[in-house]
Every structure is written in C-alpha cells, then in structure tokens.
N, C-alpha and C. Protein backbone atom coordinates (compact mmCIF):
# COMPACT_ATOMS: atom_id res chain seq x y z
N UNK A 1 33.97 133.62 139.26
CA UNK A 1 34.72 132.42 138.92
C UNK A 1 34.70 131.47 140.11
N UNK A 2 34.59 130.41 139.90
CA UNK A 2 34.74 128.78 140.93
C UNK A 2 35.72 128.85 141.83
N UNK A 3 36.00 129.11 142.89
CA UNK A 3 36.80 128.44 144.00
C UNK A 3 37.20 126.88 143.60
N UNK A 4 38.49 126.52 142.70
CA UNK A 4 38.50 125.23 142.65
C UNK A 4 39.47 124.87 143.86
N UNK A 5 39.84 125.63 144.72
CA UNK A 5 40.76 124.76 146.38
C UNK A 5 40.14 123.76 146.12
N UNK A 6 41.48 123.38 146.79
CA UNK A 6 41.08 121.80 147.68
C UNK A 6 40.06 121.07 148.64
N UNK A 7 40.56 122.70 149.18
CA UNK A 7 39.10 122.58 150.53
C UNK A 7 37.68 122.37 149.70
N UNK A 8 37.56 123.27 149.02
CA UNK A 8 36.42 123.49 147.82
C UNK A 8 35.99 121.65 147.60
N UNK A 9 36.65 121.16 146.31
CA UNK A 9 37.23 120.23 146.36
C UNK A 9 36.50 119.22 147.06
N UNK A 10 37.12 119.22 148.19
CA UNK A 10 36.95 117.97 149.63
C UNK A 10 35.21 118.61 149.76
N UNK A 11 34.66 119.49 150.07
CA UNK A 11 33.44 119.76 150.33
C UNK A 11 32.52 119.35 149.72
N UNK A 12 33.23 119.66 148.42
CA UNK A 12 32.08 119.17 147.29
C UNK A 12 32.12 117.64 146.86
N UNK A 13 33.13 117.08 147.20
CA UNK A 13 32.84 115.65 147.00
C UNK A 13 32.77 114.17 148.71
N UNK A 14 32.82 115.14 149.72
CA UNK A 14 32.57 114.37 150.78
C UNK A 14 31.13 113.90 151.17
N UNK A 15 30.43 114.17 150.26
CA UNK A 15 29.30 113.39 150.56
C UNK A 15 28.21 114.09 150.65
N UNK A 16 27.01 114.26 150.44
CA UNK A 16 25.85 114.92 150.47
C UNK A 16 25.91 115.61 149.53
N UNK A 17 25.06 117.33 149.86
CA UNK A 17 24.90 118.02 148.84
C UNK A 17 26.45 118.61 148.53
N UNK A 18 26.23 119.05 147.52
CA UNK A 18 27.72 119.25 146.41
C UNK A 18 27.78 121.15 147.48
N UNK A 19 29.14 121.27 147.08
CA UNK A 19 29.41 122.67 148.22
C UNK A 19 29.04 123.52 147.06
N UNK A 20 27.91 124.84 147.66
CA UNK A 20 27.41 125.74 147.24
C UNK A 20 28.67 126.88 146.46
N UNK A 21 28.44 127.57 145.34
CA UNK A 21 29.64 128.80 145.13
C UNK A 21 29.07 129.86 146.16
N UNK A 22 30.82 130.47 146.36
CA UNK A 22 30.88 131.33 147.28
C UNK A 22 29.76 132.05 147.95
N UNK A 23 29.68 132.75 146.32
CA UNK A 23 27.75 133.74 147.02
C UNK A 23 26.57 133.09 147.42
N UNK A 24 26.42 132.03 147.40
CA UNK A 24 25.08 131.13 148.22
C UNK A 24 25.63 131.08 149.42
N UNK A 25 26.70 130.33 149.65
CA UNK A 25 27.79 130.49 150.55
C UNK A 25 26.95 131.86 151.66
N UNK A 26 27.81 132.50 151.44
CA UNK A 26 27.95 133.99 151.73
C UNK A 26 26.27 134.58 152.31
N UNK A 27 25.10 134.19 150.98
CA UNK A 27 23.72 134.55 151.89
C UNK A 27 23.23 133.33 152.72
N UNK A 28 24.39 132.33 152.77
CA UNK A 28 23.68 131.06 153.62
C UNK A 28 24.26 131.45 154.71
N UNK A 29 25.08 132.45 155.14
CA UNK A 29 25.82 132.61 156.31
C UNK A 29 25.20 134.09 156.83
N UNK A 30 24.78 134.95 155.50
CA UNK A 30 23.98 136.10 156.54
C UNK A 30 22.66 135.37 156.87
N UNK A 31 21.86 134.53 156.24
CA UNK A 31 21.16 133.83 156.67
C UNK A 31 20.91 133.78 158.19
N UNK A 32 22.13 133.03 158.37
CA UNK A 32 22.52 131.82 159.50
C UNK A 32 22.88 132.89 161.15
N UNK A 33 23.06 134.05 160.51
CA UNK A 33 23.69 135.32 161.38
C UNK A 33 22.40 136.35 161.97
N UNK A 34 21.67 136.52 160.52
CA UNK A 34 20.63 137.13 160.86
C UNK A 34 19.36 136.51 162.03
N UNK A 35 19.46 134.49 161.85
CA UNK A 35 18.58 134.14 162.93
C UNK A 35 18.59 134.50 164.14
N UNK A 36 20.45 135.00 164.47
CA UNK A 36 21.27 134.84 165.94
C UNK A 36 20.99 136.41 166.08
N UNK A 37 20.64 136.99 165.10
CA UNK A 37 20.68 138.41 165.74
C UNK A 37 19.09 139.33 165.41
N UNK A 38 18.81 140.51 164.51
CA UNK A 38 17.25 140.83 164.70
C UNK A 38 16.58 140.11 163.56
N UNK A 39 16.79 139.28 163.12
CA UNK A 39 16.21 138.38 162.17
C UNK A 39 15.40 139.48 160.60
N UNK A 40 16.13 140.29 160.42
CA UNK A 40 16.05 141.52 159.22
C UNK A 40 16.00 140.38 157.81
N UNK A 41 17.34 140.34 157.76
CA UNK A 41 17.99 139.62 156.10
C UNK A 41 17.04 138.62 156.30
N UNK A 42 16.71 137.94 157.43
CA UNK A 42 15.72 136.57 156.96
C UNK A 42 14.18 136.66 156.85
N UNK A 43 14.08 137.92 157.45
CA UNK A 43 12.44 138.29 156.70
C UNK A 43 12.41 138.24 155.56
N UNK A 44 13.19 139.34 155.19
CA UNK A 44 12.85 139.97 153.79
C UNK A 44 13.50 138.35 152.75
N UNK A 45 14.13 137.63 153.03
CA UNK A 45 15.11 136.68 151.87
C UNK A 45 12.95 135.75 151.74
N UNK A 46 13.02 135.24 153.10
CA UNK A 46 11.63 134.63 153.30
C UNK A 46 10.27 135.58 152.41
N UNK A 47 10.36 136.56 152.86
CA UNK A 47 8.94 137.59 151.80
C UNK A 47 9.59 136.93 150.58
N UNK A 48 10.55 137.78 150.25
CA UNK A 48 10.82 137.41 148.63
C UNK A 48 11.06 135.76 148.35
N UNK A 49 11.23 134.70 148.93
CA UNK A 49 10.76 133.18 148.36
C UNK A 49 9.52 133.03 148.14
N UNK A 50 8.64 133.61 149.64
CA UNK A 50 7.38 133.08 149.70
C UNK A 50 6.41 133.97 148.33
N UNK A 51 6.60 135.34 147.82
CA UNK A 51 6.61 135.92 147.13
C UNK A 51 6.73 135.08 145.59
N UNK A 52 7.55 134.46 145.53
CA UNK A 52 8.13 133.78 143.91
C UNK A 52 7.63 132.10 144.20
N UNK A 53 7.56 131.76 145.05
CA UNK A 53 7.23 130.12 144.89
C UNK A 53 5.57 130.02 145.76
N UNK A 54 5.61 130.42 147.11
CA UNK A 54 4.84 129.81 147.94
C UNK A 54 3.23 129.84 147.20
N UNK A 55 2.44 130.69 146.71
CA UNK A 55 1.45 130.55 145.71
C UNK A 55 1.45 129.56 144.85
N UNK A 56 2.53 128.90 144.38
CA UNK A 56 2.29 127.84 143.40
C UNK A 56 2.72 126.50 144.27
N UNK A 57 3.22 126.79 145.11
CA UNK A 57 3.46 125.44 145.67
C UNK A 57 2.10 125.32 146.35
N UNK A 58 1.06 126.23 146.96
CA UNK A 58 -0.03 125.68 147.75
C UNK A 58 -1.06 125.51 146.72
N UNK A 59 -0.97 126.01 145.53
CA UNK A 59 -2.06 125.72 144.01
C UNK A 59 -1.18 124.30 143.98
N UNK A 60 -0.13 123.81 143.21
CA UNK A 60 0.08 122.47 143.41
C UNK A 60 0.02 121.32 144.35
N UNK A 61 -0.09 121.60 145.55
CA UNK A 61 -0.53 120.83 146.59
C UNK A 61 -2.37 120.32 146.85
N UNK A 62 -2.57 121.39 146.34
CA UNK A 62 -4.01 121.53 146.39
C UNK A 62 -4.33 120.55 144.74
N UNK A 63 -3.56 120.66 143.75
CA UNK A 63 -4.25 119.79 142.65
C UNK A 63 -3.53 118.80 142.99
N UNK A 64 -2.73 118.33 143.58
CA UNK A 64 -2.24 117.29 144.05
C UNK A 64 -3.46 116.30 144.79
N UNK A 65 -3.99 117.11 145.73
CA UNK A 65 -4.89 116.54 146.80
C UNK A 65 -6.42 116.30 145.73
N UNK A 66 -6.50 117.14 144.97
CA UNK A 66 -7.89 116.86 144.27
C UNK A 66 -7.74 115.58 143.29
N UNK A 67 -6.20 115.71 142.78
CA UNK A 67 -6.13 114.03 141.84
C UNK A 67 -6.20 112.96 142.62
N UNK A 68 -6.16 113.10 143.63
CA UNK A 68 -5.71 111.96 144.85
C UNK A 68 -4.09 111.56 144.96
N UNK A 69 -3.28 112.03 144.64
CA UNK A 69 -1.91 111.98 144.69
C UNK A 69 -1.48 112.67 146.33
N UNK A 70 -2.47 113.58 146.70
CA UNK A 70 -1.36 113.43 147.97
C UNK A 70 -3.20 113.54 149.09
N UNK A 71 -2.79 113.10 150.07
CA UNK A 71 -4.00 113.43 151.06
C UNK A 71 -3.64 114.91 151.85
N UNK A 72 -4.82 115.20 152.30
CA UNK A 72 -4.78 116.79 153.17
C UNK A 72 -4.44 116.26 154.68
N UNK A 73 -3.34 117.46 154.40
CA UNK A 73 -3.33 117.04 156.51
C UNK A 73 -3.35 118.24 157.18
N UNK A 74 -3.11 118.17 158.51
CA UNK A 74 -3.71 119.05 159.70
C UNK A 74 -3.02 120.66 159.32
N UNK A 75 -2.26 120.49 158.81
CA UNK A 75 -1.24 121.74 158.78
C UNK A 75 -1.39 122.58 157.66
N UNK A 76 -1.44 123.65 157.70
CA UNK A 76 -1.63 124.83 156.70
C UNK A 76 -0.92 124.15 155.51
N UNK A 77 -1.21 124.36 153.91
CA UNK A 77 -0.32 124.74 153.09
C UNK A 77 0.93 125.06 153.06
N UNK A 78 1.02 126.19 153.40
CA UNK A 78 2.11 127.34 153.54
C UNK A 78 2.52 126.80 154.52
N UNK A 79 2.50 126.14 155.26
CA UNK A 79 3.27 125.80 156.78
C UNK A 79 4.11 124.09 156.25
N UNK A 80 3.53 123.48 155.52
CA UNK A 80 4.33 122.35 155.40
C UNK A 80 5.39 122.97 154.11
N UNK A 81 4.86 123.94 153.37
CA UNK A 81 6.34 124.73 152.28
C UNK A 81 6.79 124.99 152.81
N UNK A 82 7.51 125.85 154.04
CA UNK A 82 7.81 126.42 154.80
C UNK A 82 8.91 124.95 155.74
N UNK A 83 8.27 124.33 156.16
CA UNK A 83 8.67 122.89 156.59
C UNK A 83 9.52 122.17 155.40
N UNK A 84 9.40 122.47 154.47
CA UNK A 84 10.10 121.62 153.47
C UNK A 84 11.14 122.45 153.18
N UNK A 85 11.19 123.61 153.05
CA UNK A 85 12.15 124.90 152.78
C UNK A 85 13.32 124.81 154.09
N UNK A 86 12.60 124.77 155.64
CA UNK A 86 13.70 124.53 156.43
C UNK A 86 14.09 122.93 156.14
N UNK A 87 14.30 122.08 155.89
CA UNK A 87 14.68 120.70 155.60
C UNK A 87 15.94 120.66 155.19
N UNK A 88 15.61 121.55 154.23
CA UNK A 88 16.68 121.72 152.73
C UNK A 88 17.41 122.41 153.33
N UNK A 89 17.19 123.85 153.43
CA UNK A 89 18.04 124.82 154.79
C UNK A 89 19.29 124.03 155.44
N UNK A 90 18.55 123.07 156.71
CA UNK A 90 19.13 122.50 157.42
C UNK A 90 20.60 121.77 157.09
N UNK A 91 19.74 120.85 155.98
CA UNK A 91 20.60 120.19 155.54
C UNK A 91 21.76 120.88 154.57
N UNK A 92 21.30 121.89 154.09
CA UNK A 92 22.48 122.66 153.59
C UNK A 92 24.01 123.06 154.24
N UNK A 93 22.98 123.55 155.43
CA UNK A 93 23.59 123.77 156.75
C UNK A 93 24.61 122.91 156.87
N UNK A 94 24.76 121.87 157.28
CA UNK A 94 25.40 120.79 157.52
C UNK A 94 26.87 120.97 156.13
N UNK A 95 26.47 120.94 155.37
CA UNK A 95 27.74 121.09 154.27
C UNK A 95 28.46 122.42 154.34
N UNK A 96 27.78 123.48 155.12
CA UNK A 96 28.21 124.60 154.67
C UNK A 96 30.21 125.03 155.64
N UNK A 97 30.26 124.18 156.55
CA UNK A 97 31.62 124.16 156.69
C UNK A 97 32.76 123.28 155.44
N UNK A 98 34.19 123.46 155.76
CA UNK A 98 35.08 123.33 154.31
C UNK A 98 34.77 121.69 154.76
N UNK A 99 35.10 121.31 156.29
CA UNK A 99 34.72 120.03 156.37
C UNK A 99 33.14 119.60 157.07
N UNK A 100 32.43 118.89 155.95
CA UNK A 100 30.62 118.39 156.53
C UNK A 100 30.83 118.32 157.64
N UNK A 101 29.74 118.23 158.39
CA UNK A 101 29.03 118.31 159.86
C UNK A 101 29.03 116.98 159.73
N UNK A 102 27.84 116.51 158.57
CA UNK A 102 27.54 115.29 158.44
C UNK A 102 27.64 114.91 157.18
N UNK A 103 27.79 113.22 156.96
CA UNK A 103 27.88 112.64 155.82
C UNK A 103 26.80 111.99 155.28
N UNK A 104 26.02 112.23 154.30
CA UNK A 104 24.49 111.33 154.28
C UNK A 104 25.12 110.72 152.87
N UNK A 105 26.11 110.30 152.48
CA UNK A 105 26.78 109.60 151.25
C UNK A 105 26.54 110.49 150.55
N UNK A 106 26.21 109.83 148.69
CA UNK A 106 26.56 110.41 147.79
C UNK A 106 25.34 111.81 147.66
N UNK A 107 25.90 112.47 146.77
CA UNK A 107 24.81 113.82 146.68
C UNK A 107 23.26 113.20 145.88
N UNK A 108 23.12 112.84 144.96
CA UNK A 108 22.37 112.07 144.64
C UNK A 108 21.07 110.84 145.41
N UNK A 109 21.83 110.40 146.47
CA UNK A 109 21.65 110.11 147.69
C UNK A 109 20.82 110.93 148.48
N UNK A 110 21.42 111.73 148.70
CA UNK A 110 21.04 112.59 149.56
C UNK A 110 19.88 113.39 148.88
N UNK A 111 19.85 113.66 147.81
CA UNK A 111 18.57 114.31 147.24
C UNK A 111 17.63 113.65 147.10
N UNK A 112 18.12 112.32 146.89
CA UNK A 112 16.69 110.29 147.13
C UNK A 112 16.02 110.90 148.10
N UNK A 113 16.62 110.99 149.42
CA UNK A 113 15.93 111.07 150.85
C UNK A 113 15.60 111.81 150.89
N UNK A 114 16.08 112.96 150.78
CA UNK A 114 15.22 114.37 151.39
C UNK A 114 13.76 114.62 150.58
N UNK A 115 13.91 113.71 148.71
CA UNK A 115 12.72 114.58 148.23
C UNK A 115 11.60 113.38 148.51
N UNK A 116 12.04 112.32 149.07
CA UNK A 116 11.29 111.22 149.52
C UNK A 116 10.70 111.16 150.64
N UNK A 117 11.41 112.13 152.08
CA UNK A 117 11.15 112.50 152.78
C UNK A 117 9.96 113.91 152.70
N UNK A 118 10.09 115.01 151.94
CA UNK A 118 9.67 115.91 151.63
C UNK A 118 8.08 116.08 151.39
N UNK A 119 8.66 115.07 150.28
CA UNK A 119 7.11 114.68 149.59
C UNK A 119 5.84 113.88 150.45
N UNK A 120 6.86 113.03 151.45
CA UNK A 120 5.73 112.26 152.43
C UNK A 120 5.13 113.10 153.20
N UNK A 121 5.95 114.17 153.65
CA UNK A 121 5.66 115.11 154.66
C UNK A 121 4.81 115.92 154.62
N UNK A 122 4.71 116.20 152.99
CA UNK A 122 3.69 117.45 152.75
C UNK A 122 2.25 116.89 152.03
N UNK A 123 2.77 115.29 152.54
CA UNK A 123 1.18 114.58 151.90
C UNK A 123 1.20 113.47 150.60
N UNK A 124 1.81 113.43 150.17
CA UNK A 124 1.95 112.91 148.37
C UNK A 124 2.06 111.46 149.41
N UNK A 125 1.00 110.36 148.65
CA UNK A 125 0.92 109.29 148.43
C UNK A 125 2.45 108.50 147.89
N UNK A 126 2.47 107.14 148.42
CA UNK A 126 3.60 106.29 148.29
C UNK A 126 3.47 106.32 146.44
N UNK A 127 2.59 105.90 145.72
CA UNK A 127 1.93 106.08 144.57
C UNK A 127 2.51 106.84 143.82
N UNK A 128 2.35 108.21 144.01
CA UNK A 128 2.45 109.26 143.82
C UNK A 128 3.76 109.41 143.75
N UNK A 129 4.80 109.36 144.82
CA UNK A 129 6.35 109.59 144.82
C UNK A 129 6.60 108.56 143.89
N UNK A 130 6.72 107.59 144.13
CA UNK A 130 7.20 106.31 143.21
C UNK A 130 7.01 106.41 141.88
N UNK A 131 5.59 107.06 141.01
CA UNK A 131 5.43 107.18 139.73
C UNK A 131 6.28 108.99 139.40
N UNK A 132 6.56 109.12 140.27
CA UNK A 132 6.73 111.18 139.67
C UNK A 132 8.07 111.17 140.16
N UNK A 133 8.63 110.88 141.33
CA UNK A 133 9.98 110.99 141.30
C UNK A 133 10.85 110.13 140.72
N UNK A 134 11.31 109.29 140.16
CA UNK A 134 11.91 108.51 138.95
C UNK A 134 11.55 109.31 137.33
N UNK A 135 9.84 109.95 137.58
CA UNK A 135 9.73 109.89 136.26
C UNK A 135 10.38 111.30 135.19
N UNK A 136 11.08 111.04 134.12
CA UNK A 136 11.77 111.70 133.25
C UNK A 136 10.77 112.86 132.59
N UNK A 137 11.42 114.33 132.74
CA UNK A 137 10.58 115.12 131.95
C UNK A 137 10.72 115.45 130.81
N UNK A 138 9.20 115.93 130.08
CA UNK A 138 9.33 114.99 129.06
C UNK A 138 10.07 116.67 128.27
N UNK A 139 10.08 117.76 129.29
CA UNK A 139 11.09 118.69 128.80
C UNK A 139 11.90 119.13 129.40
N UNK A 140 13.35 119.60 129.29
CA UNK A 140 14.45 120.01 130.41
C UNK A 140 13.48 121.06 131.07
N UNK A 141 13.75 121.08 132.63
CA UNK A 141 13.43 121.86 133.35
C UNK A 141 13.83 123.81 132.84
N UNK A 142 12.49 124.61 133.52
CA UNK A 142 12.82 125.78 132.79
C UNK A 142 13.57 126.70 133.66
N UNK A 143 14.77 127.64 133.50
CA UNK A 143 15.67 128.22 134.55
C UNK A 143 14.83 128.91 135.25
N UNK A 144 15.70 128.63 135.92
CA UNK A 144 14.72 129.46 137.70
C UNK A 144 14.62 130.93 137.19
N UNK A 145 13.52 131.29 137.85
CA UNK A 145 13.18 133.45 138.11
C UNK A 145 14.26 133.84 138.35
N UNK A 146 14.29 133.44 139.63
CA UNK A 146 15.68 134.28 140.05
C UNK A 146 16.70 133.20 140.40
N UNK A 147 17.99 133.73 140.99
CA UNK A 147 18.78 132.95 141.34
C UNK A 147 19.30 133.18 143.57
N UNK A 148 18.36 133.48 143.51
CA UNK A 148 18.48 134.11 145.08
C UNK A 148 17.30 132.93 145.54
N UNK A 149 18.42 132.49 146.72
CA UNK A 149 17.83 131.21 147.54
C UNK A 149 18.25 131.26 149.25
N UNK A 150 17.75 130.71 149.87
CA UNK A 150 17.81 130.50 151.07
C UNK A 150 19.08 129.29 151.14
C-alpha cells in the first residue's frame, strides 16, 4: 500500500521526478550503499538490467544509425546505455531524500530534458528527437518484464 504522508506528499510534488514507492525506494538505497561498500547488490541489479534491456537497446541504436536517425560515435553501444542508465540513476538520486536535493520544476519537465538530453547523447539526430519524442503511440506501451530497476 502507498505511503500517502505528507512528507510522501511534499516529495512527490516538489518538483522533478514524482517520489518512487517505498520498495524502489529501499533498492535505490541498497543501491546507493552497495557503491560505498563491496559493490555485490550493484553487480548483480546491473547483470540482471543489462541481461533484460542492454541487447535491445544496442540492436535499436544500431537500426537507429542505419535509418540515419542517430549518427555513430566514439563510444561503445553498451557504454552510452550504461551512460544513459546512470543519468536517470543520478537524477533519481536527487529526489530520493523526503526533501529534493534539487528542483528541475515540474516532473514532466524534467522527463523533456533528460530524454532530450539522453537521446543527444547516445547519438539520435535533432530530426529524429523532434519527430519521435512528441510522437503518440499508435499503441499503449506494453508492461515492463519485470518490475526491478535501478
């Protein structure tokens, strides 16, 4: 069940991303524990992402680059997913106290920049963002594999 506190509450509407429930919470903090100590929980959380996404994100990057939608750059595949995965991380980071670190305005907002940022980073043409991120699918998105995230 939802933590509806106040604190809750204030987190989730001070700006940026909306505050995670408890248990994201909770592996965003063994996360955050495991870097400071033998880095165990963040291997294995990392195997099992790179495991469920990282193969299709470097097959989509790659038909990306063959439509001409994004250009190839110096950096591995897997190393700019990886780069885009800590982004999000980071910025999670930042919300994960009752009061933000930081304020990047509305959540919505904040998802503008980062996937605008994201997308430049890992190559995708001005073109490319501008026609695909605005654009509506033409089916609701399908639920995630799992529900275990970084």
């Amino acid at each position: 069940m939802p933590d509806n506190s106040p604190a809750q509450a204030k987190a989730a509407t001070a700006g940026g991303l909306p505050a995670a429930p408890d248990s994201k919470q909770q592996r965003l903090r063994l996360m955050i524990t495991s870097h400071l100590d033998d880095g165990e929980f963040a291997r294995l959380l990392y195997t099992k992402i790179d495991d469920l996404i990282g193969a299709k994100f470097v097959d989509s990057l790659d038909s990306a680059v063959a439509s001409g939608d994004a250009v190839r750059l110096a950096a591995a595949p897997r190393d700019l997913f990886w780069f885009a995965h800590h982004t999000v991380l980071t910025a999670a980071l930042t919300r994960l106290p009752s009061t933000p670190c930081l304020s990047y305005g509305t959540a919505a907002s904040l998802e503008r920049q980062l996937s605008e940022f994201i997308l430049r980073g890992i190559g995708l043409t001005d073109a490319a963002i501008a026609c695909y991120l605005d654009h509506e699918l033409s089916q609701p998105p399908a639920r995630p594999a799992t529900a275990e995230s970084a």
